[in-house]
Structures are given as structure tokens and as C-alpha cells.
C-alpha atoms as a PDB file:
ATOM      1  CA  UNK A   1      43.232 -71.447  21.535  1.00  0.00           C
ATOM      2  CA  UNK A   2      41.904 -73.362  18.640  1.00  0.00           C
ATOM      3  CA  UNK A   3      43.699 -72.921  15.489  1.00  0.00           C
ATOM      4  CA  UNK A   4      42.196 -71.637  12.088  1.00  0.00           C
ATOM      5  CA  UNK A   5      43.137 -73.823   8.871  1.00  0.00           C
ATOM      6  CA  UNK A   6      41.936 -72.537   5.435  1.00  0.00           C
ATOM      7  CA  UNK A   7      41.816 -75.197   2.566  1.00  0.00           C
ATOM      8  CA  UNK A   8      42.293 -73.723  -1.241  1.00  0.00           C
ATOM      9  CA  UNK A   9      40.843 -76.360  -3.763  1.00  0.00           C
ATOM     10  CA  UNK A  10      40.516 -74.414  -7.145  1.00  0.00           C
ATOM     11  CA  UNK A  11      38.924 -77.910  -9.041  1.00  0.00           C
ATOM     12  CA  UNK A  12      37.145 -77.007 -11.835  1.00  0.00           C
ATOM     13  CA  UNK A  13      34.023 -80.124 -10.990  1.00  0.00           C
ATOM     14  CA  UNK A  14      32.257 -81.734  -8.459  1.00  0.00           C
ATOM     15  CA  UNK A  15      33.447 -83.509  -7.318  1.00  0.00           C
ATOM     16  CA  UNK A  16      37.111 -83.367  -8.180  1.00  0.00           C
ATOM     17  CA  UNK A  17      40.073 -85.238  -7.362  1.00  0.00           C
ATOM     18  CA  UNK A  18      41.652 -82.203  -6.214  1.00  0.00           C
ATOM     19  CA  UNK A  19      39.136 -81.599  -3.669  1.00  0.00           C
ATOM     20  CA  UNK A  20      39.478 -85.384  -2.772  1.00  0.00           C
ATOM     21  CA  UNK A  21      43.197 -84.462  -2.597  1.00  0.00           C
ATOM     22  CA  UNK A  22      42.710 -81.421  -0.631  1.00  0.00           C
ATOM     23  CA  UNK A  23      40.153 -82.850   2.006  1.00  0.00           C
ATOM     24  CA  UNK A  24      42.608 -85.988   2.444  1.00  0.00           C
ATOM     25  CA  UNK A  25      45.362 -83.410   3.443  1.00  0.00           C
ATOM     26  CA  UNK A  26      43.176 -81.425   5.428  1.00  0.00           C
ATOM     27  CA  UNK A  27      42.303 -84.699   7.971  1.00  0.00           C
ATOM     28  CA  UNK A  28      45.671 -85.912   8.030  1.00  0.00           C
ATOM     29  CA  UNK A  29      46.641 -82.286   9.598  1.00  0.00           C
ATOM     30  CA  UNK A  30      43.584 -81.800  11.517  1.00  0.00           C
ATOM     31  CA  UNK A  31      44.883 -85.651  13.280  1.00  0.00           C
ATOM     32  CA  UNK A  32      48.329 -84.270  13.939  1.00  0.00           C
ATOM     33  CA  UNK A  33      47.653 -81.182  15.189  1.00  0.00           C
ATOM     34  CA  UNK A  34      44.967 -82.770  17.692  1.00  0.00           C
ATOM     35  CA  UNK A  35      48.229 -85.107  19.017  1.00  0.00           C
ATOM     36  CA  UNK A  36      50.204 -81.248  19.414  1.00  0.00           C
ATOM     37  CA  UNK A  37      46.608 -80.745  21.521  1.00  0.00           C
ATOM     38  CA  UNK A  38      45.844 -78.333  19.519  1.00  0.00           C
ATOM     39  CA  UNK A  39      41.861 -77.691  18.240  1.00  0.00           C
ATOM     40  CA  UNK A  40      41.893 -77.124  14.863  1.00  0.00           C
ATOM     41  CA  UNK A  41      38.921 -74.986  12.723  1.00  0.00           C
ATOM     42  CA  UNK A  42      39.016 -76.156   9.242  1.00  0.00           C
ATOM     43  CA  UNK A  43      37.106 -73.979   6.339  1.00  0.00           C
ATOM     44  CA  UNK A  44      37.231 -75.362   2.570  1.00  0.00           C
ATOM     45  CA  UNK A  45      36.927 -72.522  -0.143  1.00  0.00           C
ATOM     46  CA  UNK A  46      35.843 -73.895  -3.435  1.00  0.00           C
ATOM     47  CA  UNK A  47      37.244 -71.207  -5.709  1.00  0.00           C
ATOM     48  CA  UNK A  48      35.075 -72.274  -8.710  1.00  0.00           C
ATOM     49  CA  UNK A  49      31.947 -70.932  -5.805  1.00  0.00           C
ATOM     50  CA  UNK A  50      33.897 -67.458  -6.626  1.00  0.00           C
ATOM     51  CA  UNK A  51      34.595 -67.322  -9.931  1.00  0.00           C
ATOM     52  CA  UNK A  52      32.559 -64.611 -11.486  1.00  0.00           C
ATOM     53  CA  UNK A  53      33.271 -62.494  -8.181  1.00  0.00           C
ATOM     54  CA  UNK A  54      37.119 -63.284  -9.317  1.00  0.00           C
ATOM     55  CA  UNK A  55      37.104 -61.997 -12.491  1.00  0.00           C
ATOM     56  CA  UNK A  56      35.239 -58.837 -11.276  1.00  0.00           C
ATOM     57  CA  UNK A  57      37.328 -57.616  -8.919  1.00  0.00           C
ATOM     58  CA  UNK A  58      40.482 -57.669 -11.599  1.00  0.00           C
ATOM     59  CA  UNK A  59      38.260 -55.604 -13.671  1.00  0.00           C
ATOM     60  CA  UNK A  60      36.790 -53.386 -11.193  1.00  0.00           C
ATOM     61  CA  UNK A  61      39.614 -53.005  -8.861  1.00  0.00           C
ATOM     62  CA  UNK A  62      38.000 -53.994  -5.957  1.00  0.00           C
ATOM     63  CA  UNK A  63      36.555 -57.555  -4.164  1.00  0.00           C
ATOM     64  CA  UNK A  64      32.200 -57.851  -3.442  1.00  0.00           C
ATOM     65  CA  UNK A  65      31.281 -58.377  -0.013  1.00  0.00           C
ATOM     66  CA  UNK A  66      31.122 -62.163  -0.030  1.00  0.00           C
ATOM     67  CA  UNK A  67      34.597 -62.045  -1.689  1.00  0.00           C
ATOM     68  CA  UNK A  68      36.293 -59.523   0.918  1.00  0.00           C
ATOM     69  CA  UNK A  69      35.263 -61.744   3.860  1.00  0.00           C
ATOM     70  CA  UNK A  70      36.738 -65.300   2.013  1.00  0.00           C
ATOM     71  CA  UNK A  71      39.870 -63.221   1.169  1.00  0.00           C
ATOM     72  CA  UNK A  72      40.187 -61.825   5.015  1.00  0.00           C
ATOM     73  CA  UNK A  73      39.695 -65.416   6.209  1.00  0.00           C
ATOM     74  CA  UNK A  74      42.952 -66.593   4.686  1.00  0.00           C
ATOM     75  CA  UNK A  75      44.735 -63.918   6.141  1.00  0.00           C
ATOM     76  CA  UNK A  76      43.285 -64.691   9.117  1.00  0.00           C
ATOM     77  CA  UNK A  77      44.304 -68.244   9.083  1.00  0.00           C
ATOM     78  CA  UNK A  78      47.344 -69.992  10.751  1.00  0.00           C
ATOM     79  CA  UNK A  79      47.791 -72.336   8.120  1.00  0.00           C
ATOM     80  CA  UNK A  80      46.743 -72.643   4.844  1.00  0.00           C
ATOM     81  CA  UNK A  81      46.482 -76.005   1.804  1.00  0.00           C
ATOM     82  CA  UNK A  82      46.694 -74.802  -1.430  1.00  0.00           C
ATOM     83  CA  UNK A  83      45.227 -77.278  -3.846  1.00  0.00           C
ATOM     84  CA  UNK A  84      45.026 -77.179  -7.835  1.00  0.00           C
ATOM     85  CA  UNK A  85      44.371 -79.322 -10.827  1.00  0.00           C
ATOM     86  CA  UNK A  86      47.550 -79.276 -13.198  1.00  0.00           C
ATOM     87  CA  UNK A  87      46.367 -77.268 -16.613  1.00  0.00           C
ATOM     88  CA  UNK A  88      49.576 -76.895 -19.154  1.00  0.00           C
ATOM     89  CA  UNK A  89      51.915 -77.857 -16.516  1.00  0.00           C
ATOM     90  CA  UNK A  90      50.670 -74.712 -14.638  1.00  0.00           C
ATOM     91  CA  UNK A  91      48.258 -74.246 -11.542  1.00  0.00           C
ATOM     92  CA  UNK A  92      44.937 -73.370 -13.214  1.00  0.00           C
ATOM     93  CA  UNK A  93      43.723 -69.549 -14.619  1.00  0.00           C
ATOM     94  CA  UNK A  94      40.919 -69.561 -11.204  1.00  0.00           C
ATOM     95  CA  UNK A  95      43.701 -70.581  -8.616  1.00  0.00           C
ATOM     96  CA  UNK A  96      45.958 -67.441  -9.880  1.00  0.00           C
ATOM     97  CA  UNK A  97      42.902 -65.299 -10.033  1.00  0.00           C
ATOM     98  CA  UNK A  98      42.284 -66.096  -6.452  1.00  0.00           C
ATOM     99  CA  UNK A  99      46.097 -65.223  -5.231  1.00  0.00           C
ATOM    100  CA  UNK A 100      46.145 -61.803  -7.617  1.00  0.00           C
ATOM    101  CA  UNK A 101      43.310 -60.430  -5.697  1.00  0.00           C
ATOM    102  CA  UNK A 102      44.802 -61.097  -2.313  1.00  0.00           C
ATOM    103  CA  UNK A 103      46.159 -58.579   0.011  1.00  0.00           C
ATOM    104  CA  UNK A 104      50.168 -58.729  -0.463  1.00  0.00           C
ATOM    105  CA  UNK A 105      50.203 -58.775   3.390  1.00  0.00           C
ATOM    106  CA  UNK A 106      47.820 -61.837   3.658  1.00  0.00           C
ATOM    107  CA  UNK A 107      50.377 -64.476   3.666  1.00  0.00           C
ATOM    108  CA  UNK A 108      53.797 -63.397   5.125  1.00  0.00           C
ATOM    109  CA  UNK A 109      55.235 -65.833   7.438  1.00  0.00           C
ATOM    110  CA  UNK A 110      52.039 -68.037   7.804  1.00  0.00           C
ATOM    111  CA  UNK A 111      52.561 -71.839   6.898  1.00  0.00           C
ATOM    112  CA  UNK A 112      51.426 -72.803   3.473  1.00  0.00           C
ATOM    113  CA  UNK A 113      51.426 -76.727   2.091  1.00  0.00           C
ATOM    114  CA  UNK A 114      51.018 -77.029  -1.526  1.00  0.00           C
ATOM    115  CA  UNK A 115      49.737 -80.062  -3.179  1.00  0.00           C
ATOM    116  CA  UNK A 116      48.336 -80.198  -6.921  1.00  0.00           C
ATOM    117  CA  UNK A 117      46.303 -82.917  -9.181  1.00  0.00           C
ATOM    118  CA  UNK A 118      47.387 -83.578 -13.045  1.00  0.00           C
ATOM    119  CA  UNK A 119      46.749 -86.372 -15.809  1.00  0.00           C
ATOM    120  CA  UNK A 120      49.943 -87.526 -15.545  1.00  0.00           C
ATOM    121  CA  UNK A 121      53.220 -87.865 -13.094  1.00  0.00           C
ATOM    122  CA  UNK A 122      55.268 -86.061 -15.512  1.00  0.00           C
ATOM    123  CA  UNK A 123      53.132 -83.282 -14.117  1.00  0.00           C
ATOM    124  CA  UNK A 124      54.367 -83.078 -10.310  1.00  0.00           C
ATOM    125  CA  UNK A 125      57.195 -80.835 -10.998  1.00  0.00           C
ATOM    126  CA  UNK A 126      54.366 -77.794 -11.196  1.00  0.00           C
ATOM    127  CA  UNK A 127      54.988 -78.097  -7.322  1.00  0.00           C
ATOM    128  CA  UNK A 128      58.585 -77.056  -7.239  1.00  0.00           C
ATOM    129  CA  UNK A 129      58.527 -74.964 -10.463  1.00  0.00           C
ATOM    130  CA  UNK A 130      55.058 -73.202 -10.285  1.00  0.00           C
ATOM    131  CA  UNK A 131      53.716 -73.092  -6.608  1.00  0.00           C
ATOM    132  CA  UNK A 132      56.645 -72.761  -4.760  1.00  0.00           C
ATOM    133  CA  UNK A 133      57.714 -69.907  -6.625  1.00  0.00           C
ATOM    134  CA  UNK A 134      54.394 -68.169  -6.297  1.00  0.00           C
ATOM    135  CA  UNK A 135      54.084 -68.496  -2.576  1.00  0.00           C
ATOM    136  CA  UNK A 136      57.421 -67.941  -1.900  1.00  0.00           C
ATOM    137  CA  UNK A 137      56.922 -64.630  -3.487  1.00  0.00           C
ATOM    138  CA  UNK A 138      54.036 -63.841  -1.559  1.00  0.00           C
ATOM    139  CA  UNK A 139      56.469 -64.678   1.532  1.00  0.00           C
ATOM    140  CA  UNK A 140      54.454 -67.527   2.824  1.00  0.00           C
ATOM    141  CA  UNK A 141      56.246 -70.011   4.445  1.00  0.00           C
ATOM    142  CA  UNK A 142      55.926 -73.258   2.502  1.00  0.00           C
ATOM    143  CA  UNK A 143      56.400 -76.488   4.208  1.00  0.00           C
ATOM    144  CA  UNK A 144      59.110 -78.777   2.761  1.00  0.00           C
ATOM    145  CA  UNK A 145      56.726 -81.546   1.421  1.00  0.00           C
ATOM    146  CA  UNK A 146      54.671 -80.595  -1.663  1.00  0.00           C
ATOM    147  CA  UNK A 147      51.721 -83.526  -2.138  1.00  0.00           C
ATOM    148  CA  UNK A 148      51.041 -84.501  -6.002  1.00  0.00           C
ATOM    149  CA  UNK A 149      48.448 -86.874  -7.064  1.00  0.00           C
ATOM    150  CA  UNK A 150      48.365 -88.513 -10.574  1.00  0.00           C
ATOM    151  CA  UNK A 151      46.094 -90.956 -11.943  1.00  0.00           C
ATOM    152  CA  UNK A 152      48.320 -94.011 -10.845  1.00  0.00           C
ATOM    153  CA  UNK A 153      47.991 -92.857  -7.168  1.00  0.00           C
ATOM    154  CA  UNK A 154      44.367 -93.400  -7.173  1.00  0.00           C
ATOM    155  CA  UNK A 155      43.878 -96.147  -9.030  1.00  0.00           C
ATOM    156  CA  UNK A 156      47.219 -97.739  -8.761  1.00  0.00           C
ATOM    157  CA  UNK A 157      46.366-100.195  -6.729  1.00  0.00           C
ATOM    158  CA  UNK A 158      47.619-101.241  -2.773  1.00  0.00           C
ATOM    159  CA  UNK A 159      51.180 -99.771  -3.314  1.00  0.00           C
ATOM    160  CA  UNK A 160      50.408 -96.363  -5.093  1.00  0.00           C
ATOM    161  CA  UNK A 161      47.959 -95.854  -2.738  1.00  0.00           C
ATOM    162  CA  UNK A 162      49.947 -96.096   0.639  1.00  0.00           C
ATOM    163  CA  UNK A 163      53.103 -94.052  -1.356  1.00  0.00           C
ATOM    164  CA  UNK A 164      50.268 -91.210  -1.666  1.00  0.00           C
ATOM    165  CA  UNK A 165      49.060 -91.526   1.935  1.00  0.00           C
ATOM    166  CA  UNK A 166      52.677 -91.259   2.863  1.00  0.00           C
ATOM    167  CA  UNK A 167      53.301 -88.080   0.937  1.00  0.00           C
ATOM    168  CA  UNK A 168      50.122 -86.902   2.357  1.00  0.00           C
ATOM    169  CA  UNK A 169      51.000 -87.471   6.394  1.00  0.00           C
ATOM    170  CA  UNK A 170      54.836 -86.311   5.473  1.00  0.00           C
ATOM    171  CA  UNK A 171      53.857 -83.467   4.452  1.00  0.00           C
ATOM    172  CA  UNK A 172      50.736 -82.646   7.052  1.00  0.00           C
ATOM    173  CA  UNK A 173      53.302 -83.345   9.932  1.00  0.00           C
ATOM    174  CA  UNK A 174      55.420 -80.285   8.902  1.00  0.00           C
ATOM    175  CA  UNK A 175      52.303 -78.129   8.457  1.00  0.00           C
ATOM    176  CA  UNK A 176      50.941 -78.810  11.759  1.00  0.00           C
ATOM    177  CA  UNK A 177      54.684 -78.054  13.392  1.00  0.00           C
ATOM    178  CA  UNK A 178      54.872 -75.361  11.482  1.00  0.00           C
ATOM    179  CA  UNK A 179      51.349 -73.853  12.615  1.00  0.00           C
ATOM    180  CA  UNK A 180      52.136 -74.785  16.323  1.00  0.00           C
ATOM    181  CA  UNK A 181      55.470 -73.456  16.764  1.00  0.00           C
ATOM    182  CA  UNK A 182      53.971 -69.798  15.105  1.00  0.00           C
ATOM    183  CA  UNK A 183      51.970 -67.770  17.107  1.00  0.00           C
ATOM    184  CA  UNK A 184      48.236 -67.335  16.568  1.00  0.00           C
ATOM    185  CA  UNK A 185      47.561 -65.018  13.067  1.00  0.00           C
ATOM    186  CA  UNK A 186      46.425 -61.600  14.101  1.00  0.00           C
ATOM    187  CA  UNK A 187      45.218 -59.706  11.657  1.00  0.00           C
ATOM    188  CA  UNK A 188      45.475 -56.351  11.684  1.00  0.00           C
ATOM    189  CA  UNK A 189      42.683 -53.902  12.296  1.00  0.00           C
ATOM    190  CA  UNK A 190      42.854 -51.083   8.833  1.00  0.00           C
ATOM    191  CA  UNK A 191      40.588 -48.654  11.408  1.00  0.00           C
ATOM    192  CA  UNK A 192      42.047 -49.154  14.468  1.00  0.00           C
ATOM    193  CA  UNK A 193      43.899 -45.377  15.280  1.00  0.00           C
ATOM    194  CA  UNK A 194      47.332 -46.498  17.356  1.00  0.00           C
ATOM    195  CA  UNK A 195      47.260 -43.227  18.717  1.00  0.00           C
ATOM    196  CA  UNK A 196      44.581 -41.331  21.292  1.00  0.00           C
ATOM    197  CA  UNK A 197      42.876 -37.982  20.111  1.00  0.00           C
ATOM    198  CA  UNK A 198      45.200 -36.171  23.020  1.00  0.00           C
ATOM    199  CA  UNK A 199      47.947 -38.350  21.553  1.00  0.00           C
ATOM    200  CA  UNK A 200      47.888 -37.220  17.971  1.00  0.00           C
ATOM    201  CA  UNK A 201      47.047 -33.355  18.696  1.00  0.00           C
ATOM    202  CA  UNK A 202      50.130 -33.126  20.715  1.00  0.00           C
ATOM    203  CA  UNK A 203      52.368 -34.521  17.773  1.00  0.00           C
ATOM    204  CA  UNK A 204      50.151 -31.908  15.306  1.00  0.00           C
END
């Protein structure tokens, strides 16, 4: 059965180093699940794509049409990269948005790797004090190796360069063990009646 993996890149341009970041982490897992033999589906949501939608549905109460089916696509995924440019030592205002507005459900138990951009390497604690918390709230499961990317890992020359791609396959390993060892993400049907008509007459 080919596996569904959702990539979460909330960079504010185009293009963006945390899109860069995010599609670099997105191969690396892709190549390790295909040595588990395991097909892998990949989808990239841009949240800036979704931003006015965002900001609608917290004042409205409820999610468009284009913005239901992106939200019921990460709960229907098996694993999920959560990607986000550093803004005052913080995941940026969009990325939040995006998490608010989904189901509380969406994300229990299903693998989550979180990885983040900034200006600066003081900046790569917002992985252990920002997004950890957040998804550990939201009961994801997040894999042990959080991927941060500074300005010295891209243009850091040779060295910097293979430390990031280390981080990056370290940390795509344990996502890809993590999504074949779970079973496949069902998710479940809000009209589907677990009962028969003869069923729930009796019990009336």
C-alpha cells in the first residue's frame, strides 16, 4: 500500500529557504522509505497559497471548501514535515493559523518531523521550545531529530553543508521507521452510521 506523506512549509516567499529545507527533507524520506519498500505519495502545502482562507475560518468559525479538503489531507496522512521560517524566536503567525484550524483529532499518534529556518543559529532552539511543545500537544508523535537550517548551513561552505545533510537523513530515517512500523492512517468517516436501521430501532 503506498504511503501518504504531507509536507507543511509555511515560508512567507518564493522561493524560500524553508521550502528548500522542507523539499530536501521530503527526498531524503521518500529514499528511505523506498529501501523499507515502501511507495511513498508526497503532497507539499504552501500555507502562504491559504492564507486569506486561514484567517477566515478563525473569524467565521468554519474552513472553505478548498481549505476543508487540505486540512482532511493531513489527517489523512501517515506522516507529516512541518516546516517554518523562525519569526521572534517563534514559528511564524501563518504556520499557527494553519494548526488552530485543524481538527484536534487530525494528528494523534501519526509521525510528525519538525524542522524550521531562522537568520541565525541562536535560533534552533524554536525546535525544542516552540514546535515540540505544540505538536506534542496535539498528540502527534514527533520523531527524535528536529532539522534547523541557519544561514551558515547554506552557505557555509563543504563542512556546514554535509553537517546539514546529516541532520537532514538522521532525522528522515526515524520518520520513515516511524511511518512503517504504524499502520496505514484511516480516517474516520463523520457520516458513516455504525449501527443498521434494525440495529438502532431495537436499542430505541
Amino acid at each position: 500500500m503506498t504511503r501518504k506523506l504531507v509536507v507543511i512549509s509555511a515560508g512567507l516567499r518564493q522561493p524560500s529557504s524553508t521550502r528548500l529545507l522542507a523539499d530536501r527533507v521530503a527526498a531524503a524520506t521518500v529514499r528511505e522509505l523506498t529501501t523499507l519498500g515502501i511507495d511513498t505519495e508526497v503532497e507539499v502545502i504552501e500555507v502562504r497559497d491559504h492564507g486569506h482562507e486561514l484567517v477566515n475560518n478563525l473569524l467565521v468559525g468554519y474552513p472553505s471548501e478548498d481549505l476543508e479538503t487540505v486540512l482532511g489531507r493531513v489527517a489523512a496522512a501517515d506522516g507529516l514535515i512541518a516546516v517554518t521560517p523562525t519569526f521572534s524566536a517563534s514559528y511564524n503567525g501563518l504556520f499557527k493559523m494553519f494548526f488552530d484550524v485543524l481538527d484536534d483529532q487530525a494528528l494523534v499518534d501519526k509521525p510528525v518531523l519538525v524542522a524550521a529556518t531562522g537568520g541565525t543559529g541562536r535560533h534552533s532552539m524554536v525546535l525544542d521550545h516552540e514546535l515540540r511543545p505544540l505538536f506534542s500537544y496535539l498528540r502527534a508523535t514527533v520523531v527524535p531529530t528536529g532539522v534547523f537550517a541557519g544561514p551558515e548551513d547554506w552557505a557555509g561552505g563543504e563542512e556546514a553543508g554535509e553537517s546539514l545533510a546529516r541532520r537532514i537523513d538522521r532525522a528522515a530515517v526515524q520518520l520513515a521507521r516511524a511511518i512503517a512500523q504504524r499502520e496505514p492512517a484511516r480516517v474516520a468517516d463523520p457520516f458513516a452510521v455504525p449501527l443498521s436501521f434494525e440495529q438502532l430501532l431495537a436499542e430505541g
